[in-house]
Every structure is written in structure tokens, then in C-alpha cells.
C-alpha atoms as a PDB file:
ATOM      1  CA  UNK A   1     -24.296  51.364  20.550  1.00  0.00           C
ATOM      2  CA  UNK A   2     -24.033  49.064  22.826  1.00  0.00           C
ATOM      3  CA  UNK A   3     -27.932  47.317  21.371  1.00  0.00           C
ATOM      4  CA  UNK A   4     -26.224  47.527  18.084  1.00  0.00           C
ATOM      5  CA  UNK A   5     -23.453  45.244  19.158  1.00  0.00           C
ATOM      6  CA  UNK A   6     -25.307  42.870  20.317  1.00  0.00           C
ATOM      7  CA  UNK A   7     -27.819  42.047  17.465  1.00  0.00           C
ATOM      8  CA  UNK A   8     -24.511  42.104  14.974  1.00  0.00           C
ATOM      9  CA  UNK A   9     -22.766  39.575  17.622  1.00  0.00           C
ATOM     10  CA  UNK A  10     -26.067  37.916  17.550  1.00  0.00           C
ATOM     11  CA  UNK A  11     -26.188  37.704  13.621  1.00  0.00           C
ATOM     12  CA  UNK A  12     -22.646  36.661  13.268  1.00  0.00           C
ATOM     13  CA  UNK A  13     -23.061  33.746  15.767  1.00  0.00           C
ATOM     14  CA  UNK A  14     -25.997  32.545  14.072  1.00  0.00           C
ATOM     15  CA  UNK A  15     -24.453  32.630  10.700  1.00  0.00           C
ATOM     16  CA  UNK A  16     -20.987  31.156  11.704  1.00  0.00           C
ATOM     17  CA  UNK A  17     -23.814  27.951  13.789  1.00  0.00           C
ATOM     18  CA  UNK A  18     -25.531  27.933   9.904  1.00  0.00           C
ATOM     19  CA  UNK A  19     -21.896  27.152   8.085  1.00  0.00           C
ATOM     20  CA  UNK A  20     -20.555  24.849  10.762  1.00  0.00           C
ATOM     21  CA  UNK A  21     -23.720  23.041  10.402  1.00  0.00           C
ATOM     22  CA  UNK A  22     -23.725  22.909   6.624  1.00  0.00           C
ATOM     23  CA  UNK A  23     -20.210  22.120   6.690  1.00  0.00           C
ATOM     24  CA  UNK A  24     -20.720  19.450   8.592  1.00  0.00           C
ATOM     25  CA  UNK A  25     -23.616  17.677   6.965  1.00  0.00           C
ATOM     26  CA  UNK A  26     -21.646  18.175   3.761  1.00  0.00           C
ATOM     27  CA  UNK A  27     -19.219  16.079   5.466  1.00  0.00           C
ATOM     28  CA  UNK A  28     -20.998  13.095   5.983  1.00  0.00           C
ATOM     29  CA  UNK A  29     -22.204  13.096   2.352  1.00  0.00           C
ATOM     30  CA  UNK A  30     -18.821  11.459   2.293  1.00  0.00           C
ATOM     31  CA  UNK A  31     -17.321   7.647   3.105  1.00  0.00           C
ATOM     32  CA  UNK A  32     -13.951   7.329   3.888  1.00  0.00           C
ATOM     33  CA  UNK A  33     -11.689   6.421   6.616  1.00  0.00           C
ATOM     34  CA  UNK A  34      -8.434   7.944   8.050  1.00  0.00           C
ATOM     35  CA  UNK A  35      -5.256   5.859   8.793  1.00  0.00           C
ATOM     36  CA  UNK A  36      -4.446   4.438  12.009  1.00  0.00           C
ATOM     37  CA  UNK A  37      -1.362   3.790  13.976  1.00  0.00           C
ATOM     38  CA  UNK A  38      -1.069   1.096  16.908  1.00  0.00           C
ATOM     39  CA  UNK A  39       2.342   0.748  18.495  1.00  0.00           C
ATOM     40  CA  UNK A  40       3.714  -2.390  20.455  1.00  0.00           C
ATOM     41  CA  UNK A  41       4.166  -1.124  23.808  1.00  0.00           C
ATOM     42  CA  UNK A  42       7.843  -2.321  25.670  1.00  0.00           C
ATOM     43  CA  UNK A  43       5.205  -4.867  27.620  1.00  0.00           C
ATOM     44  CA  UNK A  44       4.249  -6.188  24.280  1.00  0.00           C
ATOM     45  CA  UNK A  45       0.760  -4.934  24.261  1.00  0.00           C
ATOM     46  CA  UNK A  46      -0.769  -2.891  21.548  1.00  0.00           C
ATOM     47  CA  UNK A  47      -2.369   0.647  21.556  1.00  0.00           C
ATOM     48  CA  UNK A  48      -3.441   2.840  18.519  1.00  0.00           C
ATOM     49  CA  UNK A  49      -5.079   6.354  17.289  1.00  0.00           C
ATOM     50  CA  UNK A  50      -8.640   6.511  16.734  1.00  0.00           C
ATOM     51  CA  UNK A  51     -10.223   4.371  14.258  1.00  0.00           C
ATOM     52  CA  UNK A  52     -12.372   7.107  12.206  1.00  0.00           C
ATOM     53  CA  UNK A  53     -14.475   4.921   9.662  1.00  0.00           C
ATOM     54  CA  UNK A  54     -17.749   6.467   8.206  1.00  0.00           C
ATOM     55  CA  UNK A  55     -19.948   5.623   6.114  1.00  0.00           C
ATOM     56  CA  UNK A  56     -21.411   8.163   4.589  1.00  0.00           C
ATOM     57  CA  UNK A  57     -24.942   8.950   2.082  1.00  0.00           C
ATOM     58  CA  UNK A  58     -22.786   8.969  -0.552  1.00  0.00           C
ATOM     59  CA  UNK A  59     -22.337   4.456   0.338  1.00  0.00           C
ATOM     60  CA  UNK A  60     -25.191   3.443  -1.768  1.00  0.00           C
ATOM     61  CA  UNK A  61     -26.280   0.776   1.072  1.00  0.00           C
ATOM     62  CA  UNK A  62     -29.737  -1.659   1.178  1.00  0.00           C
ATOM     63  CA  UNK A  63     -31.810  -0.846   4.141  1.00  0.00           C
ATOM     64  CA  UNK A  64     -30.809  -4.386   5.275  1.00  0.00           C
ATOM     65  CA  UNK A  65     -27.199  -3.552   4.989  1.00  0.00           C
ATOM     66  CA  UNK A  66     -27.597  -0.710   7.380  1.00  0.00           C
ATOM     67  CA  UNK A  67     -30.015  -2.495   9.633  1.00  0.00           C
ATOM     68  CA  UNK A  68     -27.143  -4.718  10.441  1.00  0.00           C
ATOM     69  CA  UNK A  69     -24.661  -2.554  10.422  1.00  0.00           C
ATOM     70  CA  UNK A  70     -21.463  -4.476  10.890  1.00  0.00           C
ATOM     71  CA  UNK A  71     -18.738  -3.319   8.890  1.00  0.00           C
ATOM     72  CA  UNK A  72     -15.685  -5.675   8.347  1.00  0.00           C
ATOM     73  CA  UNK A  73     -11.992  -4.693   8.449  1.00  0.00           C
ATOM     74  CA  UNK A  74      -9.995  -6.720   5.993  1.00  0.00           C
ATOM     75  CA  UNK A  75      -6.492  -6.831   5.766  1.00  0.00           C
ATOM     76  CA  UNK A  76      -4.256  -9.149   3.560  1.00  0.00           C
ATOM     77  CA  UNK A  77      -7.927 -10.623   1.671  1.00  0.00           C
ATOM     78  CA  UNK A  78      -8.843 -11.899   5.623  1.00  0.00           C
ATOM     79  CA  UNK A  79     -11.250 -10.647   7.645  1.00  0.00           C
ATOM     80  CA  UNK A  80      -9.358  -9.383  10.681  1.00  0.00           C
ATOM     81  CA  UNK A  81     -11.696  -7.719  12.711  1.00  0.00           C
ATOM     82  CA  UNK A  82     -15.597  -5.978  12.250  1.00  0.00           C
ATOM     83  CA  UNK A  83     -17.448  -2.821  13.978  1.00  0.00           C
ATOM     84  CA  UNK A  84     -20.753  -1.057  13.827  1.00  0.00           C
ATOM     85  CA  UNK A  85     -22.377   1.501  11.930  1.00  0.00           C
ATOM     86  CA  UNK A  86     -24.089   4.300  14.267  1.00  0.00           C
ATOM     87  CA  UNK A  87     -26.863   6.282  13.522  1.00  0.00           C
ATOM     88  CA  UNK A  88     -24.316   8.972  12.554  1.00  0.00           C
ATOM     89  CA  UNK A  89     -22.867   6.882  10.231  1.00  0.00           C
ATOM     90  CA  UNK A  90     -19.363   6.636  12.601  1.00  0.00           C
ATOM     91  CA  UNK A  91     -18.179   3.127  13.205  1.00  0.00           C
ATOM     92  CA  UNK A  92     -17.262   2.032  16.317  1.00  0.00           C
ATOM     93  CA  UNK A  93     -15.878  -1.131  18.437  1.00  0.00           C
ATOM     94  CA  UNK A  94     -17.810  -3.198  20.535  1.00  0.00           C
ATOM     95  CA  UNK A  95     -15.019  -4.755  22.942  1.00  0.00           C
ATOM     96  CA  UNK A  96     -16.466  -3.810  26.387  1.00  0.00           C
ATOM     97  CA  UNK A  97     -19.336  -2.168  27.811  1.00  0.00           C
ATOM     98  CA  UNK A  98     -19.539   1.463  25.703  1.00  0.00           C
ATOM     99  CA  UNK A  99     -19.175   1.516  21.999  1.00  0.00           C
ATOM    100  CA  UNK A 100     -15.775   2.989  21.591  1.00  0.00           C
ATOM    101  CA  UNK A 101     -13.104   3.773  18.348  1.00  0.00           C
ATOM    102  CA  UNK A 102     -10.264   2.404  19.898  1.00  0.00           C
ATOM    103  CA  UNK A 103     -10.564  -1.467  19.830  1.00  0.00           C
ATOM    104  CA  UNK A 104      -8.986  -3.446  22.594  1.00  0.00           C
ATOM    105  CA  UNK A 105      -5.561  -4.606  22.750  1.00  0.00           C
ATOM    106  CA  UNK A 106      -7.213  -8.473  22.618  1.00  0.00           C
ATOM    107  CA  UNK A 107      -8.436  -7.045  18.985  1.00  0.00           C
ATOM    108  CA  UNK A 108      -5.956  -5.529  17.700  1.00  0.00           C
ATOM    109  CA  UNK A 109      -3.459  -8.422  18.942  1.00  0.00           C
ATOM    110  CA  UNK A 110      -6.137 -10.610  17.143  1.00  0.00           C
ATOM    111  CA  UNK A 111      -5.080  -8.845  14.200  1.00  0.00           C
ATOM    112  CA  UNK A 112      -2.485 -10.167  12.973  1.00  0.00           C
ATOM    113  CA  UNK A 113      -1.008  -6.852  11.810  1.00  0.00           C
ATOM    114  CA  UNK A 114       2.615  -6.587  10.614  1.00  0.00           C
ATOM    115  CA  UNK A 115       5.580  -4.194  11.244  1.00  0.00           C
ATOM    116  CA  UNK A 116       5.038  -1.021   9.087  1.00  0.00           C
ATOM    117  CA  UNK A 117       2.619  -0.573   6.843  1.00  0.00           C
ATOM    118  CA  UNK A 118      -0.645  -2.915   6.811  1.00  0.00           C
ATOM    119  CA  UNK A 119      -3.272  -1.960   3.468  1.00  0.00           C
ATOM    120  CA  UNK A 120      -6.809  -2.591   5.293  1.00  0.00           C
ATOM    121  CA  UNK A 121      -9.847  -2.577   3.547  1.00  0.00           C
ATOM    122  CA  UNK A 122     -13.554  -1.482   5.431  1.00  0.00           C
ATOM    123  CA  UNK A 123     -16.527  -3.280   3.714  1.00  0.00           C
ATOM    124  CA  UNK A 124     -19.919  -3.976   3.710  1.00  0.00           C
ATOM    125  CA  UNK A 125     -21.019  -6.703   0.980  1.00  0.00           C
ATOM    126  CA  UNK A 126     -24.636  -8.007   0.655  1.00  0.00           C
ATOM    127  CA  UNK A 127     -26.755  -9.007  -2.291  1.00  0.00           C
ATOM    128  CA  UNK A 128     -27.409  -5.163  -3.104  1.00  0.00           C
ATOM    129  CA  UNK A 129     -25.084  -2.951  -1.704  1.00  0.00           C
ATOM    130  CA  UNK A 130     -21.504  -2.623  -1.157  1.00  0.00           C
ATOM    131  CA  UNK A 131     -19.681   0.060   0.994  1.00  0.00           C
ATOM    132  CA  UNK A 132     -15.617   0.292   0.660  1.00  0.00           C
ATOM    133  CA  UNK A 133     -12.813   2.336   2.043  1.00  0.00           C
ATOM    134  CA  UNK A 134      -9.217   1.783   1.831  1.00  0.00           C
ATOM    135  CA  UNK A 135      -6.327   3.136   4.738  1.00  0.00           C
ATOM    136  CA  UNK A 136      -3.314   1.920   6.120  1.00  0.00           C
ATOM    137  CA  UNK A 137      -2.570   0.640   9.332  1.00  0.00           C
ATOM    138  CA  UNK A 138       0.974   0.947  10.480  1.00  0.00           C
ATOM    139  CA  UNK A 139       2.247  -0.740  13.720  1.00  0.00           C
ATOM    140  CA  UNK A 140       5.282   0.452  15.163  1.00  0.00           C
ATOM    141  CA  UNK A 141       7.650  -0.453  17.851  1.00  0.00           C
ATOM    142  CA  UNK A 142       7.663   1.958  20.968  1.00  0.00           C
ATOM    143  CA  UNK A 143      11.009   2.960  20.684  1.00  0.00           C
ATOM    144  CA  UNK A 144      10.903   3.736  16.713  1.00  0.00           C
ATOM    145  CA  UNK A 145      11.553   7.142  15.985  1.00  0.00           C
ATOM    146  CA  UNK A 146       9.333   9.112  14.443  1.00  0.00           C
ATOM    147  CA  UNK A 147       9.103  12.864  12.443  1.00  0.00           C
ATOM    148  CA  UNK A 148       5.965  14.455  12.612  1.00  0.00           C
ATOM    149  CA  UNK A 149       4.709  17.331   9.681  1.00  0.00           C
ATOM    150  CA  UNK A 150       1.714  19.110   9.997  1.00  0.00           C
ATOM    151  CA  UNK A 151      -0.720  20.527   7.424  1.00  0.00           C
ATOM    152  CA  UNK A 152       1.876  23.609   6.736  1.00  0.00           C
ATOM    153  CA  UNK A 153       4.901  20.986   6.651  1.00  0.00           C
ATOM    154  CA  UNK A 154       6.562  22.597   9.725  1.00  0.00           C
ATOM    155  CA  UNK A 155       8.701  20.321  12.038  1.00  0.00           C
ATOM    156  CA  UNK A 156       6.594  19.439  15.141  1.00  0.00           C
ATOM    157  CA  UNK A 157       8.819  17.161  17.101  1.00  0.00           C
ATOM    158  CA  UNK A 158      11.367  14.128  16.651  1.00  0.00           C
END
């Protein structure tokens, strides 16, 4: 029984590795990029969620376009600020010493951004390619209150 067990665990794990895999390369078939908040901290400096930005197989990119890999973040028709394209596809900062998705306060002070919502545009633009995803980047104060919803629309916290 207990040999039995193990080669159905054994099957079940392997098929459940096969689907997260798939899954996941299905995934980044896909462009796109999720919205960010930064908020002004009571010091004045700025912080902010992750900056997911990917460019997917589905961007229809030159090989030069990927070779340099720099995609720039637009907002209000002016280049604000630009990151990298990783092997993965994931974008990424290049402030200090590791590659990271949260940009510095220096860059996102260098932004320019404005209280609530900001419409930002991520691009890549070359002779034969162009790559494009819209979000939103919302600054807020430190003390603005705030309701947060998840997936099921259930209160989470004030």
C-alpha cells in the first residue's frame, strides 16, 4: 500500500510541476504591466509597489530592439524614466548595484508624478518594432486613507 502511495504522490507531483510549468510559459506569451503605487512618505521621500513590466512573445520586437533592451516609461507624452528587458522578459531598474523593480526614490522623485492618478505608458519604438503597455501610477500621501478589496470583494482593512 504503502509503494502504491508513493508512485500516485509521485505522479500527481509531476503532473501538478507539468501545469505550473505550462501555465507559466503561457504567461509570458503575454505583455502587459500591472499598476503601481508610490506614496510620499511624512519625510517627503517616495516609496512604491513593485514595478511588474513584461514584455512578452506576443511584443512583436526586432532582434535589435531586444538587444538593447531599454524600455521607456512615459507619462504625460514625456519620457520620465527607462528600465531593462531581462532574459525573462521582466523589466527591471538599474539605480544601484543589483537590477531591482523598485526604482529609487532619486527616480521616482525624478518623475515628476502627480497626486492621484498618473496614465504611464511602457514603450519600445525603433524602425521595426514597437512594444506598448498602458497602467496607472497613483501617488499618495502617507496619511491618505485607503480601502482595500480583494479578488472576492471582501473588506481587507481600512
Amino acid at each position: 500500500m504503502r509503494e502504491h502511495f508513493s508512485k500516485l504522490k509521485s505522479k500527481v507531483t509531476k503532473h501538478i510541476t507539468q501545469s505550473v510549468s505550462t501555465a507559466a510559459n503561457v504567461f509570458r506569451l503575454h505583455s502587459g504591466a500591472m499598476d503601481v503605487v508610490v506614496v510620499r512618505q511624512a519625510d517627503g521621500s517616495l516609496c512604491s509597489t513593485a514595478w511588474n513590466i513584461d514584455v512578452g512573445r506576443d511584443a512583436s520586437l526586432s532582434p535589435t530592439s531586444y538587444e538593447e533592451g531599454v524600455v521607456a516609461i512615459v507619462i504625460r507624452s514625456e519620457t520620465v524614466a527607462s528600465m531593462k528587458i531581462g532574459q525573462d522578459g521582466r523589466c527591471f531598474f538599474c539605480d544601484g548595484d543589483l537590477p531591482s523593480i523598485y526604482p529609487s526614490p532619486e527616480t521616482l522623485s525624478a518623475m515628476g508624478l502627480m497626486p492621484g492618478e498618473n496614465e504611464a505608458v511602457f514603450e519600445i519604438s525603433g524602425n521595426q518594432s514597437l512594444f506598448e503597455a498602458a497602467a496607472s501610477i497613483f501617488l499618495w500621501d502617507c496619511d491618505d486613507p485607503v480601502v482595500v478589496w480583494d479578488v472576492d470583494a471582501a473588506l481587507l482593512a481600512p
